[in-house]
PDB file of N, CA and C in Angstrom:
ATOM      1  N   UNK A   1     147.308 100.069 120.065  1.00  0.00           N
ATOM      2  CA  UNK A   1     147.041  98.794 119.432  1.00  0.00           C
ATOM      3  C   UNK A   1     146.866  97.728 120.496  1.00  0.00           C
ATOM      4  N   UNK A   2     146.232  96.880 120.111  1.00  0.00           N
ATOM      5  CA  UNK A   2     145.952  95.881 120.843  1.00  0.00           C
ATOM      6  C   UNK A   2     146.717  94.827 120.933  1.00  0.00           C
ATOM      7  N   UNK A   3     147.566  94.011 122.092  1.00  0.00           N
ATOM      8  CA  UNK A   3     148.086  93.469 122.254  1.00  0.00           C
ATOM      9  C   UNK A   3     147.775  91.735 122.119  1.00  0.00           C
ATOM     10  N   UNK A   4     146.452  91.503 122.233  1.00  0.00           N
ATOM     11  CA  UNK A   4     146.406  90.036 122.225  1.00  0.00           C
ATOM     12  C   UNK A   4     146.034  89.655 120.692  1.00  0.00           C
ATOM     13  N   UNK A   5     145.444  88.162 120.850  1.00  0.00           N
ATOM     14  CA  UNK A   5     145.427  87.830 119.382  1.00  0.00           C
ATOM     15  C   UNK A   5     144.269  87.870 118.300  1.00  0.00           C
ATOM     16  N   UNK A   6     143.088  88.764 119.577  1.00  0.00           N
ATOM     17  CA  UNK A   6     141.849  89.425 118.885  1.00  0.00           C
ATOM     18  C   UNK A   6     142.088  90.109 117.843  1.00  0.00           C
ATOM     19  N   UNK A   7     141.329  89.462 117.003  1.00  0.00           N
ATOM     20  CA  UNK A   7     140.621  90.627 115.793  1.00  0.00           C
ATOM     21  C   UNK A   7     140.403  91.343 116.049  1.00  0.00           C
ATOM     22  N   UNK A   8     140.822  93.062 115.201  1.00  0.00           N
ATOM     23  CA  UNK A   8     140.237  94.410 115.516  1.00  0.00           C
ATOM     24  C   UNK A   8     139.075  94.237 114.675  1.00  0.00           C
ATOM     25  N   UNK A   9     138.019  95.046 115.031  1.00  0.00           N
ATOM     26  CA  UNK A   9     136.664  94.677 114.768  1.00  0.00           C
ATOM     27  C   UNK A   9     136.788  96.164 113.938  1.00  0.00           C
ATOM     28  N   UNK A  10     136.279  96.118 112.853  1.00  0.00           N
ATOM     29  CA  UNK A  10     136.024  97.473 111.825  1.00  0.00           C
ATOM     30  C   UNK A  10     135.986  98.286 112.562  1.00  0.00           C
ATOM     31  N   UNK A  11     135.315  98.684 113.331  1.00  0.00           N
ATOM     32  CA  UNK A  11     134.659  99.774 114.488  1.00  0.00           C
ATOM     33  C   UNK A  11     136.022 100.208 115.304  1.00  0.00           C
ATOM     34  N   UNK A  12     136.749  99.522 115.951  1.00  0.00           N
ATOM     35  CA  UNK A  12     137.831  99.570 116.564  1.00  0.00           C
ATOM     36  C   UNK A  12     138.674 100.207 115.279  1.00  0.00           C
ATOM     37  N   UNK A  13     139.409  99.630 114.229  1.00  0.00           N
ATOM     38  CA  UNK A  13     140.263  99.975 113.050  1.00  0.00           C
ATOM     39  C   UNK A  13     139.823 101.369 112.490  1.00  0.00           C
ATOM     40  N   UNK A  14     138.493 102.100 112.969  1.00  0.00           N
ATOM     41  CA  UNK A  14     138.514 103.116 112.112  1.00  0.00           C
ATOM     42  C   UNK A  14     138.200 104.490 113.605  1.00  0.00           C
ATOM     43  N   UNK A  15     137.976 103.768 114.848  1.00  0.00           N
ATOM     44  CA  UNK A  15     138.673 104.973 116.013  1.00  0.00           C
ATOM     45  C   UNK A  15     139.558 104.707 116.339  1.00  0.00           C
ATOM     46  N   UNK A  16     140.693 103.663 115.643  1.00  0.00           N
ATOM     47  CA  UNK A  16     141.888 103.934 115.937  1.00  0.00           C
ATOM     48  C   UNK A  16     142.584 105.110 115.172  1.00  0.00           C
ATOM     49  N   UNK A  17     142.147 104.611 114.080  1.00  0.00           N
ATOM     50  CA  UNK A  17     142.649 105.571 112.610  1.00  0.00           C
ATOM     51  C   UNK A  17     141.951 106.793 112.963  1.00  0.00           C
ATOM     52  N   UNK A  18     141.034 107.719 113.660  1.00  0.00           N
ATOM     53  CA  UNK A  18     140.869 109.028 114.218  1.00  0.00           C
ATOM     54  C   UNK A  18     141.650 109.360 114.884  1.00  0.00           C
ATOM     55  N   UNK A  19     141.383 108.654 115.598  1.00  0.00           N
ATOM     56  CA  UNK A  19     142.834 108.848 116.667  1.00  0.00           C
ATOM     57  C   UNK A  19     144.459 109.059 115.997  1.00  0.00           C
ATOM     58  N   UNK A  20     144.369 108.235 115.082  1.00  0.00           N
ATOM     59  CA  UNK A  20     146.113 108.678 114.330  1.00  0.00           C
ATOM     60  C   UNK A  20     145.514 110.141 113.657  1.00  0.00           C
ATOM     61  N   UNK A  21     144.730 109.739 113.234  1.00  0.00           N
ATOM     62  CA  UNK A  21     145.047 111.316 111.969  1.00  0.00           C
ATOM     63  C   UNK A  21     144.186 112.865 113.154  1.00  0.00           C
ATOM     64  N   UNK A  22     143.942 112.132 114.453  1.00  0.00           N
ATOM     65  CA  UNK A  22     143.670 114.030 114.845  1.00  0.00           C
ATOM     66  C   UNK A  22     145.180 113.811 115.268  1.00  0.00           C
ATOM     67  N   UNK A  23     145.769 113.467 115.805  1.00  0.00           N
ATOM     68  CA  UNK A  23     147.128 113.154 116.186  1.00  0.00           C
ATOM     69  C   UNK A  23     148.467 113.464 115.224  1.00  0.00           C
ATOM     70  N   UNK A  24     148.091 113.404 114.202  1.00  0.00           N
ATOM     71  CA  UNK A  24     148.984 113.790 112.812  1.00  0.00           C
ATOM     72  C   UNK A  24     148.987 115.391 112.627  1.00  0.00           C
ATOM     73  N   UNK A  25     147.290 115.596 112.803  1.00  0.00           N
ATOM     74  CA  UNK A  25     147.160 116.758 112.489  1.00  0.00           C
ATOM     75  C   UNK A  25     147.425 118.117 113.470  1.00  0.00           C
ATOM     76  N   UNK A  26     147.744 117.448 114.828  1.00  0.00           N
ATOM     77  CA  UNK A  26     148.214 118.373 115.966  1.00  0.00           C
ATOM     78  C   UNK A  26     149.863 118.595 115.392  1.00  0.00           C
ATOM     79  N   UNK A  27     150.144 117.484 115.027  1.00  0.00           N
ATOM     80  CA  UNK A  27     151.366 117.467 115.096  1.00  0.00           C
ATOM     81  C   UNK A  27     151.436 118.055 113.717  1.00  0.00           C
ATOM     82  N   UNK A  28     150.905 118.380 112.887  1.00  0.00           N
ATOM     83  CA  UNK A  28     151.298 118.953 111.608  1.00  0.00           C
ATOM     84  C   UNK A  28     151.210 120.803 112.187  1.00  0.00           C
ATOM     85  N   UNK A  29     150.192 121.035 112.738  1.00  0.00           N
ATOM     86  CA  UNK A  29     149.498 122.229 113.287  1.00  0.00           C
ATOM     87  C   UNK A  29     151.163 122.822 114.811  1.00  0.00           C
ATOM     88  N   UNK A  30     152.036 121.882 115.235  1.00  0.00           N
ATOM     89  CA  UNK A  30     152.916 121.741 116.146  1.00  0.00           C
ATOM     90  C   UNK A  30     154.142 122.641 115.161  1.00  0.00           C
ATOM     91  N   UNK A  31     154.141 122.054 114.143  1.00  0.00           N
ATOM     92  CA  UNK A  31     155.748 122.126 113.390  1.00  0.00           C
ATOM     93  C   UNK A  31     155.439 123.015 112.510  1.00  0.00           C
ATOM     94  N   UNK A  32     153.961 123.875 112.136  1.00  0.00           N
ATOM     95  CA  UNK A  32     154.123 124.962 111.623  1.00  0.00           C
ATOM     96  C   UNK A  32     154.205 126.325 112.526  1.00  0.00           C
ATOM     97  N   UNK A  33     153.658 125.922 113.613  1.00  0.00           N
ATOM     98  CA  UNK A  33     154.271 127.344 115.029  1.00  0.00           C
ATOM     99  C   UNK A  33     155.898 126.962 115.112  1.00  0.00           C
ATOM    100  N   UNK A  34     156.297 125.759 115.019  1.00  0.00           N
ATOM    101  CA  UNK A  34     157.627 126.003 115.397  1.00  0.00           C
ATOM    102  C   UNK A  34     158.528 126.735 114.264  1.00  0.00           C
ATOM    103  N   UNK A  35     158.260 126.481 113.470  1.00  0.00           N
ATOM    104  CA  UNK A  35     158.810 126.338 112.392  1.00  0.00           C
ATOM    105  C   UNK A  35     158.653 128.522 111.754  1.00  0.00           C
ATOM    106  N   UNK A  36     157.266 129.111 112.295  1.00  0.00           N
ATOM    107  CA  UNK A  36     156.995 130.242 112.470  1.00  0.00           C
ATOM    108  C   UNK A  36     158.381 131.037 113.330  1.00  0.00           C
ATOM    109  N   UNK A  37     158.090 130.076 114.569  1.00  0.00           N
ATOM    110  CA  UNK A  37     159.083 130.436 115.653  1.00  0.00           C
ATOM    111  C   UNK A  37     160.610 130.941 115.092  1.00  0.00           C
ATOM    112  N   UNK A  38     160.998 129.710 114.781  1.00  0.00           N
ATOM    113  CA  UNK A  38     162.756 129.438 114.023  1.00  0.00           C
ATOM    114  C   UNK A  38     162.763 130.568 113.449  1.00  0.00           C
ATOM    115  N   UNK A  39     162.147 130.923 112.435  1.00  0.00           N
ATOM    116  CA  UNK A  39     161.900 131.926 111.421  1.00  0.00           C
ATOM    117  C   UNK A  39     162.006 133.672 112.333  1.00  0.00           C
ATOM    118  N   UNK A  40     160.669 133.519 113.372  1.00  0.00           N
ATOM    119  CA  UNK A  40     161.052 134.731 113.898  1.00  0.00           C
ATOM    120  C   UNK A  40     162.540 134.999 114.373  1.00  0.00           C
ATOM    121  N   UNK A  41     162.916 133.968 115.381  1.00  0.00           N
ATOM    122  CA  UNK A  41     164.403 133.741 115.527  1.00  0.00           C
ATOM    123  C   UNK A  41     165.179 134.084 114.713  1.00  0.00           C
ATOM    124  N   UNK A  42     165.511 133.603 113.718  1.00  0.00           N
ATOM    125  CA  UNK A  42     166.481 133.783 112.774  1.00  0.00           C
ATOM    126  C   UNK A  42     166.462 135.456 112.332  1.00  0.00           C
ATOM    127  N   UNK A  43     165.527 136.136 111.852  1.00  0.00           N
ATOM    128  CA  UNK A  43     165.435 136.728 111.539  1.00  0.00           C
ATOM    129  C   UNK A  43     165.940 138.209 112.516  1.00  0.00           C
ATOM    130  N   UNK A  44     165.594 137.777 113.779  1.00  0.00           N
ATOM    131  CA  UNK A  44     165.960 138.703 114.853  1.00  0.00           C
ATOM    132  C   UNK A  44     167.230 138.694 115.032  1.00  0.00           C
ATOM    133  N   UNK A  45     167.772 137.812 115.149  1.00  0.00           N
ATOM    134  CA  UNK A  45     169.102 137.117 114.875  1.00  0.00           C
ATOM    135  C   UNK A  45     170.237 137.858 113.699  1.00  0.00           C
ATOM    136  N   UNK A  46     169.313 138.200 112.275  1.00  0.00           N
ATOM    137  CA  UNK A  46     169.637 138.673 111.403  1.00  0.00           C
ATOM    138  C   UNK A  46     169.707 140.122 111.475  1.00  0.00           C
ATOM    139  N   UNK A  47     168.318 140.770 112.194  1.00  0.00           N
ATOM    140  CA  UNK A  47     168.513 141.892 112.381  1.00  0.00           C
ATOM    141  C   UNK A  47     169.631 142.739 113.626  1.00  0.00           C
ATOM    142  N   UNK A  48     170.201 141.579 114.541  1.00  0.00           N
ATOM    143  CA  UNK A  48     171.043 142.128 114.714  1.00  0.00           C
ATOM    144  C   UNK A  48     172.143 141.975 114.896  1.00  0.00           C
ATOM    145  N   UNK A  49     172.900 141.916 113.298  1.00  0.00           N
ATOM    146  CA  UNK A  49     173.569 141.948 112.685  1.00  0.00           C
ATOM    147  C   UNK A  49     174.479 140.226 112.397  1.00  0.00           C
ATOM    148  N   UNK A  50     174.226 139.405 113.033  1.00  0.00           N
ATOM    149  CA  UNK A  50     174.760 138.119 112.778  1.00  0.00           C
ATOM    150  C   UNK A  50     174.286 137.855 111.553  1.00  0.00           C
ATOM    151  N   UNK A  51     175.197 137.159 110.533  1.00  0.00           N
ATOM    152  CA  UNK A  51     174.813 136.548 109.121  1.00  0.00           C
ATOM    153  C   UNK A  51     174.015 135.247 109.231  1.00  0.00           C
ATOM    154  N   UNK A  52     174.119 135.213 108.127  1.00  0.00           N
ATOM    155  CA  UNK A  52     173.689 133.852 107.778  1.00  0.00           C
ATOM    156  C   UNK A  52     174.123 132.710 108.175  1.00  0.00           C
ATOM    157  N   UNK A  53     175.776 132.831 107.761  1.00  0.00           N
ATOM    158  CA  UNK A  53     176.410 131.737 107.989  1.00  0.00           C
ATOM    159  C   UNK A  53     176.361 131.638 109.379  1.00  0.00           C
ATOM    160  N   UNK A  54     176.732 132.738 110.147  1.00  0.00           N
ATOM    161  CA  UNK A  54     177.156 132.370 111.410  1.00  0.00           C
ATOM    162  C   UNK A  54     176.127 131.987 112.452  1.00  0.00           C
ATOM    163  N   UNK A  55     174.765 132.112 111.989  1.00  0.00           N
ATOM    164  CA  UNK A  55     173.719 131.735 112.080  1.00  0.00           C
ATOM    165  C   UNK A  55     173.336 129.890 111.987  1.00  0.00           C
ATOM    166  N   UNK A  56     173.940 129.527 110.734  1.00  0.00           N
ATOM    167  CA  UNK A  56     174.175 128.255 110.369  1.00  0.00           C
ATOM    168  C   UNK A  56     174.799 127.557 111.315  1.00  0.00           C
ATOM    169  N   UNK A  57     176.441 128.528 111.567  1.00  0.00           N
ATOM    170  CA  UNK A  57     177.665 127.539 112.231  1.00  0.00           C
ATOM    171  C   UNK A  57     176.750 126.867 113.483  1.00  0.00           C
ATOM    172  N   UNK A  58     176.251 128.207 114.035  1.00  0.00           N
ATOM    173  CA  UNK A  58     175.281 127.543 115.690  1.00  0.00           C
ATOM    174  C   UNK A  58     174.819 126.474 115.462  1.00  0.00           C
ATOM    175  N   UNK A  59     173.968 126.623 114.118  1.00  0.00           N
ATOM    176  CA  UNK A  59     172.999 125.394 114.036  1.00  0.00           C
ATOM    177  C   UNK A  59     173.357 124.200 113.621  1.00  0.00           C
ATOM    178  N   UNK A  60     174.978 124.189 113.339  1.00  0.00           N
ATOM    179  CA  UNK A  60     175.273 122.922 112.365  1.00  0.00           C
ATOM    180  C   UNK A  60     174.504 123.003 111.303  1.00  0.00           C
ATOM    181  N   UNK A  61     173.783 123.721 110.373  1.00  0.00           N
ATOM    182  CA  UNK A  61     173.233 123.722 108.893  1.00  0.00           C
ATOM    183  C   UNK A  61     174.153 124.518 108.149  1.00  0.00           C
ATOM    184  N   UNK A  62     174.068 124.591 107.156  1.00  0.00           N
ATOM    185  CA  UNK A  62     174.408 125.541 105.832  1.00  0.00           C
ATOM    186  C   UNK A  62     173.378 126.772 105.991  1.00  0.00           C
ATOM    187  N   UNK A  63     174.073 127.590 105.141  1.00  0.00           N
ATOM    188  CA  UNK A  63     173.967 128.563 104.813  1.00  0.00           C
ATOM    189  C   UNK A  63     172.990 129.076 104.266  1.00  0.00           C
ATOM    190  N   UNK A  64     172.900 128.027 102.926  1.00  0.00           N
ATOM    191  CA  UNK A  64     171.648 127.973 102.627  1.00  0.00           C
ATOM    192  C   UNK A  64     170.736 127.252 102.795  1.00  0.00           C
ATOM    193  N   UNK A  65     170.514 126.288 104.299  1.00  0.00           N
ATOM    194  CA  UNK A  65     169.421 125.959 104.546  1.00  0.00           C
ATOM    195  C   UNK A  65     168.619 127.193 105.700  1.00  0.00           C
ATOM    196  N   UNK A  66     169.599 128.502 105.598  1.00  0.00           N
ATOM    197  CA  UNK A  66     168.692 129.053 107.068  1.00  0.00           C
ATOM    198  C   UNK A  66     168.422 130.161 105.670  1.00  0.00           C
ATOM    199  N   UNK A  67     169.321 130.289 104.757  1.00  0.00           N
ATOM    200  CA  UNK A  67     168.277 131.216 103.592  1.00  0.00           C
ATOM    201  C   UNK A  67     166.859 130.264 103.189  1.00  0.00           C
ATOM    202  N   UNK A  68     166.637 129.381 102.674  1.00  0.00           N
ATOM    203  CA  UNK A  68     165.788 128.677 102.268  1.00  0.00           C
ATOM    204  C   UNK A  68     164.245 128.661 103.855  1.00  0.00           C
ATOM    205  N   UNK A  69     165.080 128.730 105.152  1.00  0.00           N
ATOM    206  CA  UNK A  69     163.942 129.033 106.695  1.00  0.00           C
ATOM    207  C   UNK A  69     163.620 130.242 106.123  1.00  0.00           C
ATOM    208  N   UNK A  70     164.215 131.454 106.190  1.00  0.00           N
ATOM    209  CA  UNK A  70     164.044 132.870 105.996  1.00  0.00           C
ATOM    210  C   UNK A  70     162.891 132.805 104.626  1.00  0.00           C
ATOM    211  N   UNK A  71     163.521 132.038 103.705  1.00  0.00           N
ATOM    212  CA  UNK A  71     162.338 133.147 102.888  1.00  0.00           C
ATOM    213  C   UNK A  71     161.132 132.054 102.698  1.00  0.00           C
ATOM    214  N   UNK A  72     161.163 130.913 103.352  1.00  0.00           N
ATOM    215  CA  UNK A  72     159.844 130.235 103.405  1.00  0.00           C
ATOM    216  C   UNK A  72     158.592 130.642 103.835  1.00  0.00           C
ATOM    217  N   UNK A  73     158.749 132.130 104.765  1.00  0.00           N
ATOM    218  CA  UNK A  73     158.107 132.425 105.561  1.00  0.00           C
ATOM    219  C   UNK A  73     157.609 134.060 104.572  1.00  0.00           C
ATOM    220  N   UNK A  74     158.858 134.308 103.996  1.00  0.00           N
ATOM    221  CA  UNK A  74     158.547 135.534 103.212  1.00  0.00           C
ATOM    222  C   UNK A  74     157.771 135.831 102.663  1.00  0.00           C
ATOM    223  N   UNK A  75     156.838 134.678 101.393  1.00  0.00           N
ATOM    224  CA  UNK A  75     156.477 134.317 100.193  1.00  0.00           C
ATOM    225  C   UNK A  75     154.671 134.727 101.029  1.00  0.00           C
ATOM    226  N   UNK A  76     154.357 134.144 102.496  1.00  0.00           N
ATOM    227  CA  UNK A  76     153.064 133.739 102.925  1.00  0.00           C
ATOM    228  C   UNK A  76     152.941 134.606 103.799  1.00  0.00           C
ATOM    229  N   UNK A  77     151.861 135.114 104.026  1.00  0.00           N
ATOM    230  CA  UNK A  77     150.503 136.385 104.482  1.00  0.00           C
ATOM    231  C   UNK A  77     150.773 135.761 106.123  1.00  0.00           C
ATOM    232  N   UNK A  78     151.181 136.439 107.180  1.00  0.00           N
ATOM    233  CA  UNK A  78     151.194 135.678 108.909  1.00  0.00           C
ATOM    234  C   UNK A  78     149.703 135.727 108.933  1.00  0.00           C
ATOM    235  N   UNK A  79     149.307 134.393 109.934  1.00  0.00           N
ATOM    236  CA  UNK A  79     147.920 134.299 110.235  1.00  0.00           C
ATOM    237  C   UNK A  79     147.882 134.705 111.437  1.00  0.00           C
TER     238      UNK A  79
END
């Protein structure tokens, strides 16, 4: 953004606004690999042999927020 007391000129207001939304969209495209990631984690995690909970305790979450990671991933086809 522009700091002085110029008017943004239409032209300016709408490559700024590209600029936010490819920027949104990296970052949307960011937190579904991570979020892939956690999931592989957990799950490896699960397979050998640590629960749920104790899975949680690490994370400071509940129990059922690392059931609710696990099967978010269950439901959808890996790309």
């Amino acid at each position: 953004m522009r700091k002085t007391n110029e008017p943004q000129t239409q032209a300016d207001l709408i490559d700024q606004l590209k600029r936010v939304r490819a920027a949104a969209l990296e970052h949307a495209r960011v937190v579904r690999e991570l979020a892939r990631e956690r999931r592989r984690l957990i799950e490896a995690l699960l397979g050998d042999g640590l629960s749920q909970s104790d899975i949680a305790r690490e994370l400071g979450v509940t129990r059922q927020a690392i059931q609710k990671m696990v099967e978010a991933g269950a439901d959808k086809p890996k790309r």
